[in-house]
C-alpha atoms as a PDB file:
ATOM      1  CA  UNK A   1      -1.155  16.913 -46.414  1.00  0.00           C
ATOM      2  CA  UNK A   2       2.089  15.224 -46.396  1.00  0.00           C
ATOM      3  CA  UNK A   3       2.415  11.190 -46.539  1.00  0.00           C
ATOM      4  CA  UNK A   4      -1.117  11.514 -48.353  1.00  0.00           C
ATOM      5  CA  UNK A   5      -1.694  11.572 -51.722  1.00  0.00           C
ATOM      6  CA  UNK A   6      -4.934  12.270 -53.582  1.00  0.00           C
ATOM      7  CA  UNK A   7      -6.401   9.804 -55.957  1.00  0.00           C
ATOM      8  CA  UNK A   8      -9.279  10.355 -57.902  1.00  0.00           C
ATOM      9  CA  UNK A   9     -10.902  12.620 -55.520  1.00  0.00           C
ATOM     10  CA  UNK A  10     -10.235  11.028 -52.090  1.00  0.00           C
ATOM     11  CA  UNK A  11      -6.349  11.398 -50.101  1.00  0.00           C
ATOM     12  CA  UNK A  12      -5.073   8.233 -49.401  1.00  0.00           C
ATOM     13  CA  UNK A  13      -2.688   8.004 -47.207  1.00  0.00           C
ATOM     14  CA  UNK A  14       0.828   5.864 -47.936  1.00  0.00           C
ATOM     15  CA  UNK A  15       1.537   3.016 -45.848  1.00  0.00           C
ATOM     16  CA  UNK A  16       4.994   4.572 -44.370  1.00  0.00           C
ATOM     17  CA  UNK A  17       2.691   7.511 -43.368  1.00  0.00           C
ATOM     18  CA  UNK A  18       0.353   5.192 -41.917  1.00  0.00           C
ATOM     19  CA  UNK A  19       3.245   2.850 -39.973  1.00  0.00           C
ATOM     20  CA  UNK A  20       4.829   5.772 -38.751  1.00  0.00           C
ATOM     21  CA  UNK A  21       1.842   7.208 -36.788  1.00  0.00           C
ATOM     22  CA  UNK A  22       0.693   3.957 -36.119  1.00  0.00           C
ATOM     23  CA  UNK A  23       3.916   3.268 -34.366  1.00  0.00           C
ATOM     24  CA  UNK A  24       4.179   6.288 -32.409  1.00  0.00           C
ATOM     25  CA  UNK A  25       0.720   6.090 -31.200  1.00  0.00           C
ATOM     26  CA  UNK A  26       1.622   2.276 -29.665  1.00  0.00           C
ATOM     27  CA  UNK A  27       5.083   3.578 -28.306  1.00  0.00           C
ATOM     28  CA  UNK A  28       3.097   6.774 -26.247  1.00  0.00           C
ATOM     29  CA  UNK A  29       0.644   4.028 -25.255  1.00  0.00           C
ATOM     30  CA  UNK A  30       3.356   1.732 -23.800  1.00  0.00           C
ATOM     31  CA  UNK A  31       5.014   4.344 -22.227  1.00  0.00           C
ATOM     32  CA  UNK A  32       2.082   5.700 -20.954  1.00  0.00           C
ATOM     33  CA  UNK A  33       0.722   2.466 -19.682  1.00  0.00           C
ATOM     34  CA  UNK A  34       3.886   1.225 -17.888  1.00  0.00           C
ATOM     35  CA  UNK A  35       4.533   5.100 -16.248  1.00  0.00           C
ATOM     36  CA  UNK A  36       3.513   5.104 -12.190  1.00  0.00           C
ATOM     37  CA  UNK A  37       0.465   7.103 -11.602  1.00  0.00           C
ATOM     38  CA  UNK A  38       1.499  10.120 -10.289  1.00  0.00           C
ATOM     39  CA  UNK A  39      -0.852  10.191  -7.237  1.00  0.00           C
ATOM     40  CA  UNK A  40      -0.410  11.968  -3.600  1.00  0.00           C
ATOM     41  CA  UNK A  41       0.136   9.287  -1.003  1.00  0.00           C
ATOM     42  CA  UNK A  42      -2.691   8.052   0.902  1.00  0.00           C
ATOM     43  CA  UNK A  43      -2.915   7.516   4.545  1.00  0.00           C
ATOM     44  CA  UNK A  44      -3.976   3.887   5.272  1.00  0.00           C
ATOM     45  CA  UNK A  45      -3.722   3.858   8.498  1.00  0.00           C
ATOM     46  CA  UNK A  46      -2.808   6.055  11.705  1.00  0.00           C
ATOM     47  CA  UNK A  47      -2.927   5.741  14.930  1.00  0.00           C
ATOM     48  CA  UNK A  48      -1.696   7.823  18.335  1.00  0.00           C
ATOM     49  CA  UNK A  49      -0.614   5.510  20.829  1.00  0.00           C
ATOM     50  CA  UNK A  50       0.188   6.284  24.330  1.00  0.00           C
ATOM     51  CA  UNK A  51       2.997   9.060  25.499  1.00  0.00           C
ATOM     52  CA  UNK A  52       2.370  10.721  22.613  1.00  0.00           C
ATOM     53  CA  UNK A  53       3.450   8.516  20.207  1.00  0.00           C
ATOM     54  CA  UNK A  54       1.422   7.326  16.927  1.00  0.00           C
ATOM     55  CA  UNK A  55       2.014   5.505  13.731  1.00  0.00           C
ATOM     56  CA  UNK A  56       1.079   5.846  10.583  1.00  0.00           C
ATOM     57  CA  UNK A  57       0.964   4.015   7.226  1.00  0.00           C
ATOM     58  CA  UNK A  58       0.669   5.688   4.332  1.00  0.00           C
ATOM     59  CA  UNK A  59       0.393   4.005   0.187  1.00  0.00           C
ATOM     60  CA  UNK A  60       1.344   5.615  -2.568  1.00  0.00           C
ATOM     61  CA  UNK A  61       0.732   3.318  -6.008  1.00  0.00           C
ATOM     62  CA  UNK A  62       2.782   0.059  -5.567  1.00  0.00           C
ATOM     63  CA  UNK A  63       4.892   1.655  -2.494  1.00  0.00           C
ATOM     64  CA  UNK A  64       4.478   1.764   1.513  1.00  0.00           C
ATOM     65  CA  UNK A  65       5.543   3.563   4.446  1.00  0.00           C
ATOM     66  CA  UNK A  66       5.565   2.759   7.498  1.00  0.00           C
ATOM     67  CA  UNK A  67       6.445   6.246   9.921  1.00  0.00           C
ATOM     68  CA  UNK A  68       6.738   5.426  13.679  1.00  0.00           C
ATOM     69  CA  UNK A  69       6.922   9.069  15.996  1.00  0.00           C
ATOM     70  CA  UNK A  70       6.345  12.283  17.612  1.00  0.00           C
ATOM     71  CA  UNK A  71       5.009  15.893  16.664  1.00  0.00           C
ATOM     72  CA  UNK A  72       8.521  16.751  16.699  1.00  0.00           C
ATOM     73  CA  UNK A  73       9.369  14.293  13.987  1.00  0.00           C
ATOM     74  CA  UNK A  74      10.086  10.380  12.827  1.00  0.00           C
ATOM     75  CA  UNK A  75      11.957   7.926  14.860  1.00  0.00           C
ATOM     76  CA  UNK A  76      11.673   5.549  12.463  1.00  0.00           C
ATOM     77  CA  UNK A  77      10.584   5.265   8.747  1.00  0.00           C
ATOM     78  CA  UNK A  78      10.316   2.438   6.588  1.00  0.00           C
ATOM     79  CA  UNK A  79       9.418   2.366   2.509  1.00  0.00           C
ATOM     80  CA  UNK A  80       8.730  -0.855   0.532  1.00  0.00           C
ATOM     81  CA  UNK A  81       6.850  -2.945  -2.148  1.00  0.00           C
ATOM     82  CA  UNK A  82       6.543  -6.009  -3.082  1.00  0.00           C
ATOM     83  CA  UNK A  83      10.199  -6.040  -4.730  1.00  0.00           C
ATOM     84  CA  UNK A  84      11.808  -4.976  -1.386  1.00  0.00           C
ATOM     85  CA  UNK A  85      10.542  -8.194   0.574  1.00  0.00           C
ATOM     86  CA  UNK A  86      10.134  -6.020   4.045  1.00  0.00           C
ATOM     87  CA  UNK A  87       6.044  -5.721   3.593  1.00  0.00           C
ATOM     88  CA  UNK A  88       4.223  -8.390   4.345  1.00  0.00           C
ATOM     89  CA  UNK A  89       0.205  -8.371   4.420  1.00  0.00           C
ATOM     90  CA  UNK A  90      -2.069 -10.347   6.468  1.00  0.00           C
ATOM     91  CA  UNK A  91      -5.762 -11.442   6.851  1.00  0.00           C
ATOM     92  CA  UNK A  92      -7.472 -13.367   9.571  1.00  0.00           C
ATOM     93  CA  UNK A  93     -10.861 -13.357  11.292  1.00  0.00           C
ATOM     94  CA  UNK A  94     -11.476 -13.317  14.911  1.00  0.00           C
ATOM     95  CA  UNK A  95     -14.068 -11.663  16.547  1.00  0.00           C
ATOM     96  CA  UNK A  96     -14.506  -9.948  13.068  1.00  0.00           C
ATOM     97  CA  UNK A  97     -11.619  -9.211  10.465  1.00  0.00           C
ATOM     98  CA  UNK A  98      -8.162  -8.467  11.233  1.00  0.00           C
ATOM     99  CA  UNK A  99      -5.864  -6.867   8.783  1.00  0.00           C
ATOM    100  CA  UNK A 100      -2.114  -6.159   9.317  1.00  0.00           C
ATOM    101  CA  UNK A 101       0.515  -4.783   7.727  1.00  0.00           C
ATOM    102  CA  UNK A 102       4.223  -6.120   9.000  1.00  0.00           C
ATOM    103  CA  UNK A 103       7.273  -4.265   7.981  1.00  0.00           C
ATOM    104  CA  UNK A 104      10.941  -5.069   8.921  1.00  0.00           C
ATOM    105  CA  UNK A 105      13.959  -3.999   9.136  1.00  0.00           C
ATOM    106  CA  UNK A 106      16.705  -6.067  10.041  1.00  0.00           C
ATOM    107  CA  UNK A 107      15.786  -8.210  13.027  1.00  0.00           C
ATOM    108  CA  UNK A 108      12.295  -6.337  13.618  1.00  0.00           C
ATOM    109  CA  UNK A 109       9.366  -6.747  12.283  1.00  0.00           C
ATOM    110  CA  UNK A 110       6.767  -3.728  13.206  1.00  0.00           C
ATOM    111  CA  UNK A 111       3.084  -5.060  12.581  1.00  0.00           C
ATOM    112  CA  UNK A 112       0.233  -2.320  12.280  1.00  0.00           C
ATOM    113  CA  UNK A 113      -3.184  -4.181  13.222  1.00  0.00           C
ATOM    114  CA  UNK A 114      -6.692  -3.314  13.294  1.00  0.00           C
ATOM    115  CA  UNK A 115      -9.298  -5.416  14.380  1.00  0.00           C
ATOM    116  CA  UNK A 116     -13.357  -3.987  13.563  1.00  0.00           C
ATOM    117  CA  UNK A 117     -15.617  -4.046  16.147  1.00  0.00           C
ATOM    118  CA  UNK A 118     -18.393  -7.149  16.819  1.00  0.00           C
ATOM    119  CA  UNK A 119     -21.419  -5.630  18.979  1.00  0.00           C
ATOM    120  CA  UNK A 120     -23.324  -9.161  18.624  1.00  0.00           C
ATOM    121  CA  UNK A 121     -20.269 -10.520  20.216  1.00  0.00           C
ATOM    122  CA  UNK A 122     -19.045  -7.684  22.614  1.00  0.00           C
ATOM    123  CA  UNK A 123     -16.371  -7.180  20.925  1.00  0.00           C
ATOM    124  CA  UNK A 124     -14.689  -3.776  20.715  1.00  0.00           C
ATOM    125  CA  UNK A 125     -12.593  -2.707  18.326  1.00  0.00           C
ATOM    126  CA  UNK A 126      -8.358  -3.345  18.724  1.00  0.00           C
ATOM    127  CA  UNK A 127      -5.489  -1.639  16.861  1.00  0.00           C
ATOM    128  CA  UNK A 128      -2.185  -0.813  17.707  1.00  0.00           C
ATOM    129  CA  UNK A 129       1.795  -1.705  16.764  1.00  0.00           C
ATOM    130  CA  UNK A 130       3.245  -4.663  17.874  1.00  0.00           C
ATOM    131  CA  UNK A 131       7.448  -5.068  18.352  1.00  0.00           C
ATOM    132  CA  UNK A 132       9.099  -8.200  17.550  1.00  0.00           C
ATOM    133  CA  UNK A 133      12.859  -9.083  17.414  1.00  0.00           C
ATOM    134  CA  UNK A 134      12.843 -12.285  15.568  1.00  0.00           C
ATOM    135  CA  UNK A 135       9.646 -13.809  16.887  1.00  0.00           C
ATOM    136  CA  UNK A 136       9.945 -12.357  20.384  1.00  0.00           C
ATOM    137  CA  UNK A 137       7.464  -9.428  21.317  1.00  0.00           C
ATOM    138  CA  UNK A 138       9.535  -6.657  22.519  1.00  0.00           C
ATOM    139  CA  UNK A 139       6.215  -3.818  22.621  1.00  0.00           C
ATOM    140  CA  UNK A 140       3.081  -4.757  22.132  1.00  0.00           C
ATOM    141  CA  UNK A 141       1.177  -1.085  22.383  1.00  0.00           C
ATOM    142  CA  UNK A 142      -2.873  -0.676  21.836  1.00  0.00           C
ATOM    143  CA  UNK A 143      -3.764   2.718  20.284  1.00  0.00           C
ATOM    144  CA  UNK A 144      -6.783   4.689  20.836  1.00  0.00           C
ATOM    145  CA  UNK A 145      -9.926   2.984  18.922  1.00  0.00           C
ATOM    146  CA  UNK A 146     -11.348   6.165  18.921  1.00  0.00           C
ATOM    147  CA  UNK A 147      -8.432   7.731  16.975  1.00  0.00           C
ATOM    148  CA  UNK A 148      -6.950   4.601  15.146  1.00  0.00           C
ATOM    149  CA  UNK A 149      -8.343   4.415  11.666  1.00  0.00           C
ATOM    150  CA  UNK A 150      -9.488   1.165  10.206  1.00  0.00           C
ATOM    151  CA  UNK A 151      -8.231  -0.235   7.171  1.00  0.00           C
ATOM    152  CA  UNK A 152     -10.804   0.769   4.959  1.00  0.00           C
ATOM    153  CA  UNK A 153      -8.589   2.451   2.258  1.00  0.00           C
ATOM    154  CA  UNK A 154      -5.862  -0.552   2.057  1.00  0.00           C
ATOM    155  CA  UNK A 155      -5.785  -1.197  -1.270  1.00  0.00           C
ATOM    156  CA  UNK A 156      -4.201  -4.468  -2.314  1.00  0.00           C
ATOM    157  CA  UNK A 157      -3.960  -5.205  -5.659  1.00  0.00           C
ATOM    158  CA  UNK A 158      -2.659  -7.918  -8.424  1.00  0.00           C
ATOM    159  CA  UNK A 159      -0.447  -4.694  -9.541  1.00  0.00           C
ATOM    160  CA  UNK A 160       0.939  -4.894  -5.607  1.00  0.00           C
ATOM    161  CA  UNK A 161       0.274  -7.936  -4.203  1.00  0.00           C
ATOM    162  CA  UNK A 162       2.568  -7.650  -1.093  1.00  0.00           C
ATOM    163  CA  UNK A 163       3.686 -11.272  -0.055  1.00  0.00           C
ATOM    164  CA  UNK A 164       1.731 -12.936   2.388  1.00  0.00           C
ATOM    165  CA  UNK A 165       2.429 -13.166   6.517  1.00  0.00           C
ATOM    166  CA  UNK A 166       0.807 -16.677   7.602  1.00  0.00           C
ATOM    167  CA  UNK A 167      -1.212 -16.795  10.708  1.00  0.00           C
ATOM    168  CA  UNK A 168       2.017 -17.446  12.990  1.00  0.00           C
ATOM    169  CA  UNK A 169       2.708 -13.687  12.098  1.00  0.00           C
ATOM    170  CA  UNK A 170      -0.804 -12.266  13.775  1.00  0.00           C
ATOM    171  CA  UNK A 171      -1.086  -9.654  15.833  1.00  0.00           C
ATOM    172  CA  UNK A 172      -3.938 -11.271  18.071  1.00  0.00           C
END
């Protein structure tokens, strides 16, 4: 056994021996700890709009892309965190609870929405992709509540805490 030594009748180990795998054992934790999970990206939301458009958002860890489209391919894609400053999340309640997503890129900001149904209200559900350059609406496009999917695998956490839109930034 090497960096033990017996003494009367029991190995001991030496305290470089222990150190050394002490040591080793923190460093794999830390590394470890501080590597990305490794995880296939979620879809968090999708939605086909009219003329055979849709949008989808999809999370992977800390990191979030927005893919505007076509069958035949992306017309625009857009990837960020909470380091890149172009995500911004948002909460509100209305009828019931609104949740949105806003991405930009230069002068646009592309906001994903979905609003859950309130039957003691009337209310039907709402989702769909709003335009904006600056603060003007430029396309303001309601998908199909029967093929948008809520929100109900967002997850927000204190590891990705996206900055938050105020209510000036809603959808609705």
């Amino acid at each position: 056994m090497s960096g033990a030594f017996y003494l009367h009748g029991e190995y001991v180990f030496s305290l470089k021996y222990l150190f050394v795998t002490l040591f080793i054992a923190c460093a794999t934790l830390a590394v470890c700890h501080s590597a990305p999970a490794l995880a296939n990206p979620v879809t968090i939301f999708d939605c086909h709009l009219p003329a055979g458009k849709w949008v989808t958002i999809t999370q992977d860890g800390n990191r979030f892309t927005y893919r505007h489209g076509t069958a035949h391919g992306n017309d625009l894609k857009i990837e960020g965190d909470v380091h890149s400053r172009n995500v911004f999340y948002w909460s509100g309640r209305y009828t019931n609870i609104e949740k949105q997503l806003r991405f930009t890129k230069g002068k646009y900001s592309y906001i994903v929405f979905s609003l859950g149904a309130n039957p003691s209200l009337g209310a039907d559900p709402d989702s769909g992709l709003e335009v904006l350059k600056g603060r003007k609406i430029i396309s303001d496009t309601k998908g199909n509540n029967d093929i948008c999917s809520p929100w109900a695998d967002l997850k927000i956490s204190m590891d990705n805490d996206l900055p938050e839109d105020d209510d000036s930034w809603s959808a609705m």
